[in-house]
C-alpha atoms as a PDB file:
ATOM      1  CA  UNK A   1      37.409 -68.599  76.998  1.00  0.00           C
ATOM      2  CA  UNK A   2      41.117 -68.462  77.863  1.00  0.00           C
ATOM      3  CA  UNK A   3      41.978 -68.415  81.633  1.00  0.00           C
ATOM      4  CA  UNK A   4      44.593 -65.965  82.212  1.00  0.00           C
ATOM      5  CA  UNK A   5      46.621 -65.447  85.619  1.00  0.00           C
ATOM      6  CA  UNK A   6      48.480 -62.435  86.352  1.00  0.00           C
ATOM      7  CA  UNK A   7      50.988 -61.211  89.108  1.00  0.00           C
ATOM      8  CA  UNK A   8      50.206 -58.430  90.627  1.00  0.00           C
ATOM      9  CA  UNK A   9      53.096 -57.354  92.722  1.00  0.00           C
ATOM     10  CA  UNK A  10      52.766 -54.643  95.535  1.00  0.00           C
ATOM     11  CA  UNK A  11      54.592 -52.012  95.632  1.00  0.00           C
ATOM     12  CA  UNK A  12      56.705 -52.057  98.762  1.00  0.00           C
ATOM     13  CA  UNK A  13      57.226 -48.284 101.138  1.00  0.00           C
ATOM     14  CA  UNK A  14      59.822 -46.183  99.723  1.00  0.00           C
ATOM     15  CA  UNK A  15      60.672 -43.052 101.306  1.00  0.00           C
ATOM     16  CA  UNK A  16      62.280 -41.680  98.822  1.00  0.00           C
ATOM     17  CA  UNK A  17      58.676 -41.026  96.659  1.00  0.00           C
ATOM     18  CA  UNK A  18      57.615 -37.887  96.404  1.00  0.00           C
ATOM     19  CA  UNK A  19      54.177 -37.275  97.585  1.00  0.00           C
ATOM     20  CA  UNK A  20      51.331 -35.303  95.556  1.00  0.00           C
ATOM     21  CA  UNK A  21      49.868 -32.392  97.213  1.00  0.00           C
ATOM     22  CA  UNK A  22      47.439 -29.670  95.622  1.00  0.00           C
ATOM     23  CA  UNK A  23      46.288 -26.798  95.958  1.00  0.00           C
ATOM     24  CA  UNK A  24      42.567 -27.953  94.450  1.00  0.00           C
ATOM     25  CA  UNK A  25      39.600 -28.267  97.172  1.00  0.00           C
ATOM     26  CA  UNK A  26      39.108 -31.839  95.967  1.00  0.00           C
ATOM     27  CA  UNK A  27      35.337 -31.292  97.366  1.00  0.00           C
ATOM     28  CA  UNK A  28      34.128 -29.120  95.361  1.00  0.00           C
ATOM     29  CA  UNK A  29      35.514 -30.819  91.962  1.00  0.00           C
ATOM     30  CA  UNK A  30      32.552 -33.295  90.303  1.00  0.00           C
ATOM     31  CA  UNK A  31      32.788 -36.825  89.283  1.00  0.00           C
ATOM     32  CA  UNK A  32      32.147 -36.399  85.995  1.00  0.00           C
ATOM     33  CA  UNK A  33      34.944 -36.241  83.881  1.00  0.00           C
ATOM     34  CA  UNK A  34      37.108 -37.799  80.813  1.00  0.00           C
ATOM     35  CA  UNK A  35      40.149 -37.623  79.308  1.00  0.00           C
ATOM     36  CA  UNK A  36      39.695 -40.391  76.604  1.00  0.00           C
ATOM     37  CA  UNK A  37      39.133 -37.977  73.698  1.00  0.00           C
ATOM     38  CA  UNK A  38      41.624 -38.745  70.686  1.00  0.00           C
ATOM     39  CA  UNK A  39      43.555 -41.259  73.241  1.00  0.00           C
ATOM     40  CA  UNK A  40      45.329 -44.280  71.102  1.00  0.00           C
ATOM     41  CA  UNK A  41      43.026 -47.549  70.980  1.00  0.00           C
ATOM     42  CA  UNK A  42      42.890 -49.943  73.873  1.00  0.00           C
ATOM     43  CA  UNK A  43      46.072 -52.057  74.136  1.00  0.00           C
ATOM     44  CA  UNK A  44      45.898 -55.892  75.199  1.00  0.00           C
ATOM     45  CA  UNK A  45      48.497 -57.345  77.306  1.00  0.00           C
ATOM     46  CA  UNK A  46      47.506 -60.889  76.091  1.00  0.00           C
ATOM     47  CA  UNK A  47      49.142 -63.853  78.577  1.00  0.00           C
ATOM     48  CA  UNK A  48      51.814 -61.364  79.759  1.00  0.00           C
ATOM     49  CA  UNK A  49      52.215 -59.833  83.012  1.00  0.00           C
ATOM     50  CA  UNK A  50      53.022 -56.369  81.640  1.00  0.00           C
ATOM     51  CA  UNK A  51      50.238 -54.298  82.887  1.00  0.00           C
ATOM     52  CA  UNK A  52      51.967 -51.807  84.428  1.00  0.00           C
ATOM     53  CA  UNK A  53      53.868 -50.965  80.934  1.00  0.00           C
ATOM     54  CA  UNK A  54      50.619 -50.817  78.937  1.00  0.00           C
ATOM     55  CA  UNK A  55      49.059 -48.495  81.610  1.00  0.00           C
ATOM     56  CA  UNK A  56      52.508 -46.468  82.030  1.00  0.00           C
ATOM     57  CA  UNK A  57      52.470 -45.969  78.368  1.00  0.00           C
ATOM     58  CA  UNK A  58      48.917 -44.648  78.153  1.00  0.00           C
ATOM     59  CA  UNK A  59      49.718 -42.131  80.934  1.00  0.00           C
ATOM     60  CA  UNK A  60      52.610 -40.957  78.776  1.00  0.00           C
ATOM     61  CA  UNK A  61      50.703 -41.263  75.402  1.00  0.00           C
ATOM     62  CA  UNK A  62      47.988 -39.209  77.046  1.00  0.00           C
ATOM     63  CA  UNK A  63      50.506 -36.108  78.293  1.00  0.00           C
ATOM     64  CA  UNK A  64      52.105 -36.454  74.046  1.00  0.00           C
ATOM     65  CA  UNK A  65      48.956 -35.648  73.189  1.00  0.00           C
ATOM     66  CA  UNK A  66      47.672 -33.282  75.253  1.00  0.00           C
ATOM     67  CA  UNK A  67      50.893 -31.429  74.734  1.00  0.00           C
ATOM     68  CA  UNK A  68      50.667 -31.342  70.886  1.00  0.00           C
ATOM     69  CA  UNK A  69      54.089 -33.632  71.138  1.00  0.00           C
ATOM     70  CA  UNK A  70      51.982 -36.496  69.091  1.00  0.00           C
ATOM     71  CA  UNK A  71      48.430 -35.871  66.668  1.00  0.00           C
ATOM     72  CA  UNK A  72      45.888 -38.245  66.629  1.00  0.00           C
ATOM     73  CA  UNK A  73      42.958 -38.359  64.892  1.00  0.00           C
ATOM     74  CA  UNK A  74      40.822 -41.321  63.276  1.00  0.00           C
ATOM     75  CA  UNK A  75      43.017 -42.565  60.238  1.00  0.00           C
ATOM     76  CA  UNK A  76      46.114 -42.718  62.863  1.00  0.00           C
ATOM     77  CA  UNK A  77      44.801 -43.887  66.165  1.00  0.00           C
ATOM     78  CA  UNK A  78      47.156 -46.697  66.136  1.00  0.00           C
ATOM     79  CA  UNK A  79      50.644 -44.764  65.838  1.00  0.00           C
ATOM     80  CA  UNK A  80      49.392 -43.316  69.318  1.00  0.00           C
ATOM     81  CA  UNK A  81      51.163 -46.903  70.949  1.00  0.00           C
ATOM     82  CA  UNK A  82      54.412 -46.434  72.703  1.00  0.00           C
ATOM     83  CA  UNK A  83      56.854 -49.390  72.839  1.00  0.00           C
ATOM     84  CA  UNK A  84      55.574 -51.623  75.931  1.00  0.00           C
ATOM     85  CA  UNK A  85      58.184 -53.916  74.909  1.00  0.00           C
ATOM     86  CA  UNK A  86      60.993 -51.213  76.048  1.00  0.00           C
ATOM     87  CA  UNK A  87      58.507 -49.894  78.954  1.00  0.00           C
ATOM     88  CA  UNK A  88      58.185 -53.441  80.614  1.00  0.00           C
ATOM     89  CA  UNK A  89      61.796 -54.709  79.437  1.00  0.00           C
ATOM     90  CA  UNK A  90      63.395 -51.709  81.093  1.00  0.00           C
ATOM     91  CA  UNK A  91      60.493 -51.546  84.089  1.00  0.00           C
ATOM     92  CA  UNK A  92      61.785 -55.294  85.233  1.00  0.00           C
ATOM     93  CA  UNK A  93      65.779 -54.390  84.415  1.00  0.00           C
ATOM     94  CA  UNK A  94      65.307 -51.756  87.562  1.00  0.00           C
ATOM     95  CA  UNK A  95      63.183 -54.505  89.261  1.00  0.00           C
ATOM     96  CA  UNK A  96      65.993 -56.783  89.066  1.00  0.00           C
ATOM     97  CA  UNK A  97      64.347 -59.310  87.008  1.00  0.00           C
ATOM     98  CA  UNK A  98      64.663 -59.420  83.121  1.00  0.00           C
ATOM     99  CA  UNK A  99      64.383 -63.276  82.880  1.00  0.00           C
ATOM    100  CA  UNK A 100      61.295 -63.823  84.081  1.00  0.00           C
ATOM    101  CA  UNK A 101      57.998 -62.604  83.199  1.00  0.00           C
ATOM    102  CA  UNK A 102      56.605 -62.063  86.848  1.00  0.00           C
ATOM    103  CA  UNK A 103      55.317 -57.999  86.485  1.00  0.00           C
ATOM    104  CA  UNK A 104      56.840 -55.280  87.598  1.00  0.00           C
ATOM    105  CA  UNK A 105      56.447 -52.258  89.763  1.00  0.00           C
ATOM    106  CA  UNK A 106      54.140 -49.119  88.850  1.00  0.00           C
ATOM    107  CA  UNK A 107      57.247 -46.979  90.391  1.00  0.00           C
ATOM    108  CA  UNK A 108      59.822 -48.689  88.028  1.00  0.00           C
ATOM    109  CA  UNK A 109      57.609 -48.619  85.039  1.00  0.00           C
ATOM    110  CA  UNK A 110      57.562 -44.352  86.108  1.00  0.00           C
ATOM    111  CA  UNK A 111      61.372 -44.420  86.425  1.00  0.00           C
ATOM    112  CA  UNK A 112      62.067 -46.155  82.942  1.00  0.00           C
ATOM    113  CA  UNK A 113      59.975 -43.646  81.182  1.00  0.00           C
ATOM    114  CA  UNK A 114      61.540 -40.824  83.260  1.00  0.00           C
ATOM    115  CA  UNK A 115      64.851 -41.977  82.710  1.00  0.00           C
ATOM    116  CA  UNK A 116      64.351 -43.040  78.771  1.00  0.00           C
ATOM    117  CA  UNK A 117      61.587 -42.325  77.842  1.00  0.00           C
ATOM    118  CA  UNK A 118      59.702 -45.096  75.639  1.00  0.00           C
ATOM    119  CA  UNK A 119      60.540 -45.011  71.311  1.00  0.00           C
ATOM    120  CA  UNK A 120      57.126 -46.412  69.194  1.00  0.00           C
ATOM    121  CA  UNK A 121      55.338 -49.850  69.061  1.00  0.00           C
ATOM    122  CA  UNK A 122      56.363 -49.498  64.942  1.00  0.00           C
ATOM    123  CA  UNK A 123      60.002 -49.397  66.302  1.00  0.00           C
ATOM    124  CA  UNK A 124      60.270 -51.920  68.485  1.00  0.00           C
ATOM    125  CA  UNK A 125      57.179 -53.948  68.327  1.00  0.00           C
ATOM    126  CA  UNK A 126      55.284 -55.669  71.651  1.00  0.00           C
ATOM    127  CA  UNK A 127      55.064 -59.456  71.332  1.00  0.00           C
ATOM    128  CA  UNK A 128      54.256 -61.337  75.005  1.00  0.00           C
ATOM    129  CA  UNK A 129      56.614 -64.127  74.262  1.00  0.00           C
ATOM    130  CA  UNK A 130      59.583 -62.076  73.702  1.00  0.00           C
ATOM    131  CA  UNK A 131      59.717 -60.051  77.071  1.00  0.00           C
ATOM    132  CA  UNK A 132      63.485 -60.915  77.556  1.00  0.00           C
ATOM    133  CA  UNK A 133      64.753 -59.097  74.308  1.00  0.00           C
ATOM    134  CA  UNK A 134      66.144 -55.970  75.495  1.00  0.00           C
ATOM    135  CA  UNK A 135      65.748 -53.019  73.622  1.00  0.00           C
ATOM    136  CA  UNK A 136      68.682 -51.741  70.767  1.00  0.00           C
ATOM    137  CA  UNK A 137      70.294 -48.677  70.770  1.00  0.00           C
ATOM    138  CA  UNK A 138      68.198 -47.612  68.031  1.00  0.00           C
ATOM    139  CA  UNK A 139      64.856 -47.407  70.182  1.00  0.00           C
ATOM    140  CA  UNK A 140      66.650 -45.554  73.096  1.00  0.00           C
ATOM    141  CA  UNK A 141      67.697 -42.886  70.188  1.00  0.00           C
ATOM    142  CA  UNK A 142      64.126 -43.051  68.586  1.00  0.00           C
ATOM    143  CA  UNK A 143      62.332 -42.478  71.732  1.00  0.00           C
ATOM    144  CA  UNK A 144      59.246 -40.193  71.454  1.00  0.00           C
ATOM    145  CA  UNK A 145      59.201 -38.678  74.405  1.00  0.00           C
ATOM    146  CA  UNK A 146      59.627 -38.828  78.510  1.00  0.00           C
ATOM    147  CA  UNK A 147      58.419 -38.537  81.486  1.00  0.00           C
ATOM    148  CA  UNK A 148      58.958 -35.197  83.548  1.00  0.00           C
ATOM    149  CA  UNK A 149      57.897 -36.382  86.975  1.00  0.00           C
ATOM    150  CA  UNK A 150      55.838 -38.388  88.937  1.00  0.00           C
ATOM    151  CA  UNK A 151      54.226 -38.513  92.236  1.00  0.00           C
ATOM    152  CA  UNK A 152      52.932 -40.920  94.672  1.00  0.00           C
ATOM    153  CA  UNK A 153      48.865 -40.949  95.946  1.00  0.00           C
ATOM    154  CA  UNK A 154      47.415 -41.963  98.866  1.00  0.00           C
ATOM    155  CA  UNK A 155      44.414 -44.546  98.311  1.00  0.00           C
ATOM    156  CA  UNK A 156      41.909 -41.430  97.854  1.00  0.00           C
ATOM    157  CA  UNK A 157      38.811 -40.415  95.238  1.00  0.00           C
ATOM    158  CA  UNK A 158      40.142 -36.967  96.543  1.00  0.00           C
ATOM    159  CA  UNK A 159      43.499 -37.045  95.312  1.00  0.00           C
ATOM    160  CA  UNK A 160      42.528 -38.993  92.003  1.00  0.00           C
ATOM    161  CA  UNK A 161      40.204 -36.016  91.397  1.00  0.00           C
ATOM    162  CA  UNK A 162      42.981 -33.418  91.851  1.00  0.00           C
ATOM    163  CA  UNK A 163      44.915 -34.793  89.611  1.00  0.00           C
ATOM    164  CA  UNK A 164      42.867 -34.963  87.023  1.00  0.00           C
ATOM    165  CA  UNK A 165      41.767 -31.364  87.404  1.00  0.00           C
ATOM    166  CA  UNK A 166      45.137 -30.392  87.437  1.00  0.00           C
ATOM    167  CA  UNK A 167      45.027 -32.469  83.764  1.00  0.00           C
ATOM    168  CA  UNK A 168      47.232 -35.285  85.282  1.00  0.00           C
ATOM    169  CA  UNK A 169      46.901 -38.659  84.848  1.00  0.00           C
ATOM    170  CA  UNK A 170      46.736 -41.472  87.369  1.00  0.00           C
ATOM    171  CA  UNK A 171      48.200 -45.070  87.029  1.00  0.00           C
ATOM    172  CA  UNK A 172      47.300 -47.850  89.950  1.00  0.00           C
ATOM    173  CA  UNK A 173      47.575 -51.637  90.339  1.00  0.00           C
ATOM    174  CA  UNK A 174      44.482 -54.116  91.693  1.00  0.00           C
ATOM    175  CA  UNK A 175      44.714 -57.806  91.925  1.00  0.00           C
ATOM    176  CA  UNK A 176      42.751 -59.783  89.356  1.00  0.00           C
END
């Protein structure tokens, strides 16, 4: 079994995010729900510290799909994967920190697909040991979609449960 060792890296207070509020009585929503039907496979990270890319992309694969913007079904599960080379490149570029592999910030992983959006794996393909290749023209031009907004939770089952009723999606960090 490989050992693997990843940075986490918390998020520091910034009062410029904009909080999530709703309107849903998050008490009287159950626990039992999924939104993993016709979702892209699971995506490993391998020895790289670009979590928050991979889970950034699902979030935005997810909305593609829900919206019609991208059709999956069995014989093309895989075209489903969003660059996580550009996500995490362009994720550690607002960071501050393209030379290192170190992680990155769930906010700045939110910004780079708000502010460009992410172009397919097929396009520009995710390989751990080349996370200091930054992205071409090309995939900025190819990019299959963005981002509208995003909003910062509080630590809560309540507001995790609003979102998802409100057919959201919800993207958080843990040490490992």
């Amino acid at each position: 079994m490989i050992k693997r060792s990843y940075s986490w890296v918390r998020e520091p207070v910034d009062i410029r995010d904009i909080k999530f509020s709703s309107a849903i009585d998050a008490k009287k929503l159950s626990f039992k729900f999924s939104q993993r039907v016709n979702n892209p496979r699971i995506w490993d990270q391998g020895a790289s510290s670009s979590c928050v890319a991979h889970a950034v992309n699902r979030l935005l694969a997810h909305k593609l799909i829900v919206t019609g913007a991208l059709n999956l079904d069995k014989s093309n599960r895989d075209e489903g994967t969003l660059s996580r080379a550009m996500t995490y490149y362009l994720a550690r570029w607002l960071g501050g920190n393209t030379r290192y592999d170190d992680g990155c910030y769930i906010r700045d992983g939110m910004k780079s697909l708000k502010n460009w959006g992410a172009c397919s794996e097929k396009t520009l393909s995710y390989k751990p040991e080349d996370f200091t290749e930054s992205p071409s023209w090309y995939c900025y031009w190819k990019t299959l979609g963005k981002i509208i907004n995003y909003r910062k939770l509080e630590i809560s089952v309540n507001q995790i449960k609003q979102v998802i009723a409100e057919n959201g999606c919800v993207v958080g960090g843990f040490y490992v």
